[in-house]
PDB file of N, CA and C in Angstrom:
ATOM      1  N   UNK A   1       4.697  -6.494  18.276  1.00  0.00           N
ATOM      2  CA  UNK A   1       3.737  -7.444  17.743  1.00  0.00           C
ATOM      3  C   UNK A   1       3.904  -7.544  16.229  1.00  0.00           C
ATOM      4  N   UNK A   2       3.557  -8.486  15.698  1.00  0.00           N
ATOM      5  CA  UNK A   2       4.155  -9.277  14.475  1.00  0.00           C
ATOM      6  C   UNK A   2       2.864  -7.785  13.494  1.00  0.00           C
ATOM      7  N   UNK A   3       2.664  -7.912  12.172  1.00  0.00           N
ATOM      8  CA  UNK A   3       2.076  -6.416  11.727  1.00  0.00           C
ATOM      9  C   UNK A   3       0.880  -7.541  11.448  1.00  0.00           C
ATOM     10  N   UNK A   4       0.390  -8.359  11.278  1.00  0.00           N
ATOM     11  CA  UNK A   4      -0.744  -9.168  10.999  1.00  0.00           C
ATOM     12  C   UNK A   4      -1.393  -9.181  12.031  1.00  0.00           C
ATOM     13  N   UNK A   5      -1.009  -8.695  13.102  1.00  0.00           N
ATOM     14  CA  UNK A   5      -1.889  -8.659  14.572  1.00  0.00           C
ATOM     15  C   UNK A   5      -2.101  -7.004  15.212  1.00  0.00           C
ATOM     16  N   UNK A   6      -1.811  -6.317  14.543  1.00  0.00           N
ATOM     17  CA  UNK A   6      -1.930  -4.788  14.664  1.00  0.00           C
ATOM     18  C   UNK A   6      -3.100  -4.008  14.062  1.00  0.00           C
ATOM     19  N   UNK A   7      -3.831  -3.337  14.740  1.00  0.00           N
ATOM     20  CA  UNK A   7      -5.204  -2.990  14.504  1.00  0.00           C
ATOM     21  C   UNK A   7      -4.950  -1.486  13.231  1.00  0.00           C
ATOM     22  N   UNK A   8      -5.951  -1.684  12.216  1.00  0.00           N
ATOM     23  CA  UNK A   8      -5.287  -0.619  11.137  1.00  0.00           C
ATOM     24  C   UNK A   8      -5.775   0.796  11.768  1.00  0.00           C
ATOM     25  N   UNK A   9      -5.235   1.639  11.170  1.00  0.00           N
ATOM     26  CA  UNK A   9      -5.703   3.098  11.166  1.00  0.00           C
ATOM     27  C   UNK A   9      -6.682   3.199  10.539  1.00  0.00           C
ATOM     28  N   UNK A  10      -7.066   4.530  10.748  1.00  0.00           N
ATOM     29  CA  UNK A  10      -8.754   4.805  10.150  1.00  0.00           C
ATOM     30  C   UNK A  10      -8.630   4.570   8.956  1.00  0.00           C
ATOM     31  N   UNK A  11      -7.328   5.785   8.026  1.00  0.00           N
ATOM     32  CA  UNK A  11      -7.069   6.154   6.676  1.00  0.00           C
ATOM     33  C   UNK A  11      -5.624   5.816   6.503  1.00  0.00           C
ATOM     34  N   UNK A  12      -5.090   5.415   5.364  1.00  0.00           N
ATOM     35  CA  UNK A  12      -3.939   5.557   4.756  1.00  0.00           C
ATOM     36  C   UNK A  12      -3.016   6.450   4.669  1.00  0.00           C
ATOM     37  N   UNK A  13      -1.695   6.833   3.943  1.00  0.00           N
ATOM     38  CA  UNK A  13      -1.092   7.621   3.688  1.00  0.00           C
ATOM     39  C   UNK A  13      -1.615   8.411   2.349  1.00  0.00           C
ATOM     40  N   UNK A  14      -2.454   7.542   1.757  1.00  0.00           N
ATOM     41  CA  UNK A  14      -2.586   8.643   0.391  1.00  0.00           C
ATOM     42  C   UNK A  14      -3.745   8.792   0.944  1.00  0.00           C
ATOM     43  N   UNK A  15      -4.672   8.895   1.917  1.00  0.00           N
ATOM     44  CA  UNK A  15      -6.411   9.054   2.413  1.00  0.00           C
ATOM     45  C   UNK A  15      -7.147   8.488   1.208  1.00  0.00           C
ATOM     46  N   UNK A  16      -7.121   7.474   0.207  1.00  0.00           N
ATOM     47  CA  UNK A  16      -7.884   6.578  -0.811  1.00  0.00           C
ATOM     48  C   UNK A  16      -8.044   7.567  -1.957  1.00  0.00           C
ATOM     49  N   UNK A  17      -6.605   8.060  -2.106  1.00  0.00           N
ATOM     50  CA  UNK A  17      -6.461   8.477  -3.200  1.00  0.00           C
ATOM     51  C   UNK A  17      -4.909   9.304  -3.893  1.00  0.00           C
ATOM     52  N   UNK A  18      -4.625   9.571  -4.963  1.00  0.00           N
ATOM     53  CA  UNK A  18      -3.053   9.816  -5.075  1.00  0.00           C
ATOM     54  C   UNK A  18      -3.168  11.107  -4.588  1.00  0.00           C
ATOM     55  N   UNK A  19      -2.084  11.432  -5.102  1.00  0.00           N
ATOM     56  CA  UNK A  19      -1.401  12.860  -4.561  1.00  0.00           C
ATOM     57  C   UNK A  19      -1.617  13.767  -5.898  1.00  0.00           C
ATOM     58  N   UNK A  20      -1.671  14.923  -5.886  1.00  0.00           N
ATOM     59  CA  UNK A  20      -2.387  15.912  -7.131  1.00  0.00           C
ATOM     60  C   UNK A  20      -0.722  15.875  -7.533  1.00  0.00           C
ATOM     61  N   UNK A  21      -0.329  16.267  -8.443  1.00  0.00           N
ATOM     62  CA  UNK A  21       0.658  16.494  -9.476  1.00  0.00           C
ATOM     63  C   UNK A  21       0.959  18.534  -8.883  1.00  0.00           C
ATOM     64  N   UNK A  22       2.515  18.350  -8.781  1.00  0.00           N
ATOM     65  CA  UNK A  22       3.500  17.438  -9.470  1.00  0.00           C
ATOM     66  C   UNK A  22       4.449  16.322  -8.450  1.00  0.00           C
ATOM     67  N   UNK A  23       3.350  16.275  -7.437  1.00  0.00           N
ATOM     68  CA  UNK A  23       3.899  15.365  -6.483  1.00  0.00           C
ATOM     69  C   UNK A  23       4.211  13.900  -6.886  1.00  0.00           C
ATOM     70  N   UNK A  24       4.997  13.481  -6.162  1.00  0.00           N
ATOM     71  CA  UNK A  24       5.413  11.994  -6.281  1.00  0.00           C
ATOM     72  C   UNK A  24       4.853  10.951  -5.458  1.00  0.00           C
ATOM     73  N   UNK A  25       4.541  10.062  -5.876  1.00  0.00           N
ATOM     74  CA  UNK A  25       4.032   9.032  -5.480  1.00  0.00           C
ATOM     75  C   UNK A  25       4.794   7.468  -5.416  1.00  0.00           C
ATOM     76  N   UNK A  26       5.658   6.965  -4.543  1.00  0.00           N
ATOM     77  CA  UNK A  26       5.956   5.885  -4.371  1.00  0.00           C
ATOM     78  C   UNK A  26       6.011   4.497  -4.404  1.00  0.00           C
ATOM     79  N   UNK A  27       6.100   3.879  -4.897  1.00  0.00           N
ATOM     80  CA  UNK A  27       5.327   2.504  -4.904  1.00  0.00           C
ATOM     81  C   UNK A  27       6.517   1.443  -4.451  1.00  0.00           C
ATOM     82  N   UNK A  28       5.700   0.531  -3.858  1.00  0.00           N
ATOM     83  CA  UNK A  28       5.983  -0.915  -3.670  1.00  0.00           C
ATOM     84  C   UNK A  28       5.673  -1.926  -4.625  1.00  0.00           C
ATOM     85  N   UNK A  29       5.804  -3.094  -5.031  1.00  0.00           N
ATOM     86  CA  UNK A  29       4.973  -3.952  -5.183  1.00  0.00           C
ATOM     87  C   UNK A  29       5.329  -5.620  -4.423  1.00  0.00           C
ATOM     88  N   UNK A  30       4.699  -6.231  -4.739  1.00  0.00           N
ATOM     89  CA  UNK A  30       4.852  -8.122  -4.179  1.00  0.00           C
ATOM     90  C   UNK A  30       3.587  -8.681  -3.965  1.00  0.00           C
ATOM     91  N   UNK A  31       4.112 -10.219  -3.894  1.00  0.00           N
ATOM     92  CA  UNK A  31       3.035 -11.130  -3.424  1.00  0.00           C
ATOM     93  C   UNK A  31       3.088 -11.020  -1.575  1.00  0.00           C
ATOM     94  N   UNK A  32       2.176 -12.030  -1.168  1.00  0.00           N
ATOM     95  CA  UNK A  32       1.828 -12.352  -0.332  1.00  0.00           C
ATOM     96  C   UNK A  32       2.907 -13.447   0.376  1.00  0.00           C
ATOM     97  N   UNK A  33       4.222 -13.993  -0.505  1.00  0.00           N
ATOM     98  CA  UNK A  33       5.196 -14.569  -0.409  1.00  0.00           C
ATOM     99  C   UNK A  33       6.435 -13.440   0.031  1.00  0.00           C
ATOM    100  N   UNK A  34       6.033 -11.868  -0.492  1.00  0.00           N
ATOM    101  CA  UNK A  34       6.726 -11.327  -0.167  1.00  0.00           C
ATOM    102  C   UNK A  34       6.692 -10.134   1.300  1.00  0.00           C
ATOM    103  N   UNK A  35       5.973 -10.763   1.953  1.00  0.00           N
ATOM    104  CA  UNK A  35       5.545  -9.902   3.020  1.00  0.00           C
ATOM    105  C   UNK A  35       6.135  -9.527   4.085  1.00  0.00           C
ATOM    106  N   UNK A  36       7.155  -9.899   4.363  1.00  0.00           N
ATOM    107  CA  UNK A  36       8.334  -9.142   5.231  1.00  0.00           C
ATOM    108  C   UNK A  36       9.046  -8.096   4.686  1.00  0.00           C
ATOM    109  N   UNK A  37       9.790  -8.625   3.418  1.00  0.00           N
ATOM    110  CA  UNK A  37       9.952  -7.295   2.247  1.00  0.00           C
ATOM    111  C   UNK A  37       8.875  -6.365   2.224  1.00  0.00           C
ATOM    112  N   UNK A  38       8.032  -6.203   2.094  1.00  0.00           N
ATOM    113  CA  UNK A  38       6.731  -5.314   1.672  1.00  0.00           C
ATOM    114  C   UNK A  38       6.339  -4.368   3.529  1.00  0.00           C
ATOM    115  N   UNK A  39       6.105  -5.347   4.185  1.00  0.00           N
ATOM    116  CA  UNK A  39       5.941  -5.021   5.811  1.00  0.00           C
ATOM    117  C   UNK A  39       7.142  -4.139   6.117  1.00  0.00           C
ATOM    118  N   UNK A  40       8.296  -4.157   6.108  1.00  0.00           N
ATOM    119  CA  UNK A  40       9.902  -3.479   6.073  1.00  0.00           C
ATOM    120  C   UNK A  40       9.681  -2.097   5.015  1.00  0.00           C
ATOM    121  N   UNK A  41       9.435  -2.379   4.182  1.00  0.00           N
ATOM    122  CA  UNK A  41       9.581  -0.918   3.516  1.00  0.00           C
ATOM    123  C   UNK A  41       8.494  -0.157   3.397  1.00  0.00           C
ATOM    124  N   UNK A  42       7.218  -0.784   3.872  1.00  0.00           N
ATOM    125  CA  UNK A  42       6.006   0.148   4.596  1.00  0.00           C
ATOM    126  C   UNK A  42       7.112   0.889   5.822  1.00  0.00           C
ATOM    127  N   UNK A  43       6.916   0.469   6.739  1.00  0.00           N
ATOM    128  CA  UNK A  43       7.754   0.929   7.854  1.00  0.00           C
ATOM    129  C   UNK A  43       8.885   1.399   7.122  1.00  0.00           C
ATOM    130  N   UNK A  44       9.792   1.556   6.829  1.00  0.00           N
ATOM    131  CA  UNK A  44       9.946   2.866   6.302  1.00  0.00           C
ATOM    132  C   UNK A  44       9.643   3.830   5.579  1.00  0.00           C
ATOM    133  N   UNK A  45       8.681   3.813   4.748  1.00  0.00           N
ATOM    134  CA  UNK A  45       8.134   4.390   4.200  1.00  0.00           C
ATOM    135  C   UNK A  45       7.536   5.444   5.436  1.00  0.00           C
ATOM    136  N   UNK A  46       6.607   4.915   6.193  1.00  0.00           N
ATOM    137  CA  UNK A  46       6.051   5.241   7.069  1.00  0.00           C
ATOM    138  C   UNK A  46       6.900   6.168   7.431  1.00  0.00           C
ATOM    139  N   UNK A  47       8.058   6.147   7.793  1.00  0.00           N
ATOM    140  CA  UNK A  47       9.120   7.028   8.964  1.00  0.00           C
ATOM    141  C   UNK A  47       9.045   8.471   8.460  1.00  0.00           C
ATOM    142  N   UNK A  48       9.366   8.267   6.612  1.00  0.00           N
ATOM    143  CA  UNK A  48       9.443   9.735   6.216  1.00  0.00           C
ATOM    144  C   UNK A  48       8.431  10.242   6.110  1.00  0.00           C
ATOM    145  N   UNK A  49       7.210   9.301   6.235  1.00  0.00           N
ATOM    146  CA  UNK A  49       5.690  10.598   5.727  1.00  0.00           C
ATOM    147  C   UNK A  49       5.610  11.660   6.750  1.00  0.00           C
ATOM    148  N   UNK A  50       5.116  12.478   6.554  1.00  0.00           N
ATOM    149  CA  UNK A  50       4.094  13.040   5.451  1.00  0.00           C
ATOM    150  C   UNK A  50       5.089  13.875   4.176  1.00  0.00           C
ATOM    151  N   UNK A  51       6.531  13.572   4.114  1.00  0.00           N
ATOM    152  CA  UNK A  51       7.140  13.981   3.030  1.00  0.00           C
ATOM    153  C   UNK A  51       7.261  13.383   1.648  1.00  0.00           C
ATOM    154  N   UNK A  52       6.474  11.673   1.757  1.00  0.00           N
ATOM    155  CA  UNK A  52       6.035  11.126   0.902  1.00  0.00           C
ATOM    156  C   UNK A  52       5.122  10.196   0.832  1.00  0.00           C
ATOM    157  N   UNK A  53       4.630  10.152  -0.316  1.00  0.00           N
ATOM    158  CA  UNK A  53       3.314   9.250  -0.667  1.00  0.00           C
ATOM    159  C   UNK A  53       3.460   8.196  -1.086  1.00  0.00           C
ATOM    160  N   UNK A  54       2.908   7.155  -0.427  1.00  0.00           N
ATOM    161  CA  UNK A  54       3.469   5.769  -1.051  1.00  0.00           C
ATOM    162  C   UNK A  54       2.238   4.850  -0.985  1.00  0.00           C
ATOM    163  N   UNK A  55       2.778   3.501  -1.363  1.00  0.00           N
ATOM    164  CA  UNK A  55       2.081   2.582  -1.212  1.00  0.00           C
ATOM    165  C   UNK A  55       1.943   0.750  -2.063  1.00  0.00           C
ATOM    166  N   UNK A  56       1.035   0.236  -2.178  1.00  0.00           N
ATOM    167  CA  UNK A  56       1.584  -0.963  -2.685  1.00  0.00           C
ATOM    168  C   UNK A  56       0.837  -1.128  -3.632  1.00  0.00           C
ATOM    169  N   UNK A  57       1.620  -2.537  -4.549  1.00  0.00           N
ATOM    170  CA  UNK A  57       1.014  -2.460  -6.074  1.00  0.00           C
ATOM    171  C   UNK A  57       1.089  -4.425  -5.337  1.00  0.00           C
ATOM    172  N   UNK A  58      -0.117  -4.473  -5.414  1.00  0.00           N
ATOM    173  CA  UNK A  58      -0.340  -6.098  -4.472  1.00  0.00           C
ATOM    174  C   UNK A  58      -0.416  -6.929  -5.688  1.00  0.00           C
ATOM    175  N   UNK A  59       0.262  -7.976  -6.111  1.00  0.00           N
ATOM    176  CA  UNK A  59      -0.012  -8.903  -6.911  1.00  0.00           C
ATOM    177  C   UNK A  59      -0.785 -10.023  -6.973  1.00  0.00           C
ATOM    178  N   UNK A  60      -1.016 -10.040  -5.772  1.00  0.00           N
ATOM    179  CA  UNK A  60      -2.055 -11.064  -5.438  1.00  0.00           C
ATOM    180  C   UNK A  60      -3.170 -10.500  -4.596  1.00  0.00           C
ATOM    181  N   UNK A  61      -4.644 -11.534  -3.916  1.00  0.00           N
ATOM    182  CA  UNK A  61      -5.293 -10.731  -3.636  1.00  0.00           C
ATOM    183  C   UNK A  61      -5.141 -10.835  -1.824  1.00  0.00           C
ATOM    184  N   UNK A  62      -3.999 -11.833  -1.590  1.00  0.00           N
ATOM    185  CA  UNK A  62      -3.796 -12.240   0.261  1.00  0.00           C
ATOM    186  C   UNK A  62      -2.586 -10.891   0.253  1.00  0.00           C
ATOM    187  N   UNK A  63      -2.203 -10.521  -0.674  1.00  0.00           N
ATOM    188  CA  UNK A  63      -1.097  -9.211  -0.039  1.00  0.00           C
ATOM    189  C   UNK A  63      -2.421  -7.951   0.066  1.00  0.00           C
ATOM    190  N   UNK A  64      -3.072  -7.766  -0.712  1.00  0.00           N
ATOM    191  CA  UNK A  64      -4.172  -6.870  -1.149  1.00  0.00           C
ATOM    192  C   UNK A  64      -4.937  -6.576   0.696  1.00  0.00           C
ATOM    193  N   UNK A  65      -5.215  -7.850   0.499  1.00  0.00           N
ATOM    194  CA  UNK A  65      -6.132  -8.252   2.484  1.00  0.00           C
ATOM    195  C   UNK A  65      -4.779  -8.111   3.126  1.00  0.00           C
ATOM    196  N   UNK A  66      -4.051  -8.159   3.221  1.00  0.00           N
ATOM    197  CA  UNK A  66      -3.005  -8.192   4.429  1.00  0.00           C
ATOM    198  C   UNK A  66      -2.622  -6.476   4.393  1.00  0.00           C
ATOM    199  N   UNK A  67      -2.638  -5.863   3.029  1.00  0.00           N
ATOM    200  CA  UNK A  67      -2.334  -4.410   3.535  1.00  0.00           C
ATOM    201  C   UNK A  67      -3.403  -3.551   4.002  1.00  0.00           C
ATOM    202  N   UNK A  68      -4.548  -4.363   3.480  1.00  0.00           N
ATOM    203  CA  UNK A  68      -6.087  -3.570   4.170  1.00  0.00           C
ATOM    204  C   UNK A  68      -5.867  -4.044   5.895  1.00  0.00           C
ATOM    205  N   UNK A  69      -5.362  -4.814   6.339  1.00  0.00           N
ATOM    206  CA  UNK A  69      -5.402  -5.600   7.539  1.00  0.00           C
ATOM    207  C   UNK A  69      -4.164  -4.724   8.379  1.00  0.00           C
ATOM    208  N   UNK A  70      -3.256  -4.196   7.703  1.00  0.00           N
ATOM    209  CA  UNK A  70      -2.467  -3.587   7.748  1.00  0.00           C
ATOM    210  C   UNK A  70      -2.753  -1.761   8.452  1.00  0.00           C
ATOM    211  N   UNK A  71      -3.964  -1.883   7.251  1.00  0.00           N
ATOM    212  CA  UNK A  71      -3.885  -0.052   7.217  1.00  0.00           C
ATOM    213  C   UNK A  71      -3.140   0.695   6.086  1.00  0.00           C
ATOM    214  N   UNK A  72      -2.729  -0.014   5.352  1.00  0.00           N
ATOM    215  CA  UNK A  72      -1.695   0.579   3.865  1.00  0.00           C
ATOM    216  C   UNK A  72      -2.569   0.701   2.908  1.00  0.00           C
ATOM    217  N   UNK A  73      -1.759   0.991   1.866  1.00  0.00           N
ATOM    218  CA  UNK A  73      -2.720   1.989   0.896  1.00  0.00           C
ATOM    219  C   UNK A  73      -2.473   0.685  -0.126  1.00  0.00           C
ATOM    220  N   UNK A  74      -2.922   0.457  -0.834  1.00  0.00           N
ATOM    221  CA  UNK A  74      -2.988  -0.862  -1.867  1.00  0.00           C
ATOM    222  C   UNK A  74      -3.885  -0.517  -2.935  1.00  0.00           C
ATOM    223  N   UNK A  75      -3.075  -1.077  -3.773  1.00  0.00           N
ATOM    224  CA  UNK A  75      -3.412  -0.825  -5.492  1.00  0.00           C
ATOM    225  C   UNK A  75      -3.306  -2.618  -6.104  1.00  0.00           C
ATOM    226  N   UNK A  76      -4.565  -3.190  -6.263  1.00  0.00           N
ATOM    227  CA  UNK A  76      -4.359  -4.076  -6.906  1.00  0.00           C
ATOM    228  C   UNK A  76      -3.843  -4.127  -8.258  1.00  0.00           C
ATOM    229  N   UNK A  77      -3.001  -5.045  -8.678  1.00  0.00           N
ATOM    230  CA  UNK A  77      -2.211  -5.315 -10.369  1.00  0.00           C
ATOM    231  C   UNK A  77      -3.048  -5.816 -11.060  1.00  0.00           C
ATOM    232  N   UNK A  78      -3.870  -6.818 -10.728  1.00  0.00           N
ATOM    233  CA  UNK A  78      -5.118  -7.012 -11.762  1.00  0.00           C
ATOM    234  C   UNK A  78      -5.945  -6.050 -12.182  1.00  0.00           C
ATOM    235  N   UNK A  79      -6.484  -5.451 -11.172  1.00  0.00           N
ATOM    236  CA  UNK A  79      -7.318  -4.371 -11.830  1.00  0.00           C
ATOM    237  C   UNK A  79      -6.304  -2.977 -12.937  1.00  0.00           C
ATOM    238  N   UNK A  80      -5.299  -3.035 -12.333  1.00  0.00           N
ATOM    239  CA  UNK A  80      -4.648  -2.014 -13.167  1.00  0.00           C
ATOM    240  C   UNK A  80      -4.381  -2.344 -14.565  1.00  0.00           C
ATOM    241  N   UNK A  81      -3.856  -3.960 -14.060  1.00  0.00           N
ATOM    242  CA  UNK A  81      -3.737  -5.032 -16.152  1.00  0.00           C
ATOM    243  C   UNK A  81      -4.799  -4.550 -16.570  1.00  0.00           C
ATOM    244  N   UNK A  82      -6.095  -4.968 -15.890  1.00  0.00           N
ATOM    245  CA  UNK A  82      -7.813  -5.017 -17.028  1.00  0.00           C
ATOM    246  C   UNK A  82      -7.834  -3.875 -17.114  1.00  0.00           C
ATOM    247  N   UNK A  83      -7.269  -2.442 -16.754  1.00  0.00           N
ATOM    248  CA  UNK A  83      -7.544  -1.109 -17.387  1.00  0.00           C
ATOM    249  C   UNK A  83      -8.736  -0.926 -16.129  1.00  0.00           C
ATOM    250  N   UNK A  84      -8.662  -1.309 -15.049  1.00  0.00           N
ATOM    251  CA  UNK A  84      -9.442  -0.685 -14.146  1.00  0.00           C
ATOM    252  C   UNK A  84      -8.722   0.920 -13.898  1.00  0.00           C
ATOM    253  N   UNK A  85      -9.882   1.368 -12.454  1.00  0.00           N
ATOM    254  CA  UNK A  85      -8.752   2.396 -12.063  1.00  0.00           C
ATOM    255  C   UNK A  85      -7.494   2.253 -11.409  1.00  0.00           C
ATOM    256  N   UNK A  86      -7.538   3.012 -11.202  1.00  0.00           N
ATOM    257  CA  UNK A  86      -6.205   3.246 -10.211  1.00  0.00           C
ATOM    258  C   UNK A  86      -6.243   3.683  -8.866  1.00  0.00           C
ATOM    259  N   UNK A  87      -7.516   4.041  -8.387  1.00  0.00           N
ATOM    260  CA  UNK A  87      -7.607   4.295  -7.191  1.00  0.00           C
ATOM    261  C   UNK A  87      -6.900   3.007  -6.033  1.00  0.00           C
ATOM    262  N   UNK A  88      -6.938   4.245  -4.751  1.00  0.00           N
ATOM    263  CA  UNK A  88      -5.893   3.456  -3.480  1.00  0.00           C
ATOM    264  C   UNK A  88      -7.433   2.829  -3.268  1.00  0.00           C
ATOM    265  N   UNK A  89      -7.424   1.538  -2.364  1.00  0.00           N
ATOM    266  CA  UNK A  89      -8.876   1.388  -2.090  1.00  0.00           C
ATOM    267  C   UNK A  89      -8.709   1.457  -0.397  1.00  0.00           C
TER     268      UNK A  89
END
């Protein structure tokens, strides 16, 4: 089934929040234009956890809803520009 029709998990890979130091943390980023790219390297990402922490840096706010829709861990870019936090939401 296509990943826009797949019911999310409870929690994420980072559980809504990073990884304590001196661990590494992974990132993605893209639009909502880029969502096969982004969908593809979740899934792999996915394959190696729990040996790593990852997740996405959403540039827009339809990639943002599509990785909550997802079950992925998502970090909006706006809030990170305005000096928000950084939390996974």
């Amino acid at each position: 089934a296509p990943r826009e029709e797949r019911a999310a998990p409870a929690a994420g890979p980072l559980g809504g929040r990073f990884p304590a130091p001196p661990a590494s943390l992974t990132l993605t980023f893209g639009t909502v234009g880029l969502k096969d790219f982004v969908s593809n390297w979740l899934w792999h990402a996915a394959r190696v956890r729990p040996r790593l922490s990852y997740g996405v840096i959403a540039l827009d706010d339809e990639l943002r809803r599509l990785c909550d829709v997802w079950g992925e861990p998502a970090i909006s870019a706006r809030r990170l520009l305005a000096g928000g936090p950084a939390s996974v939401d």
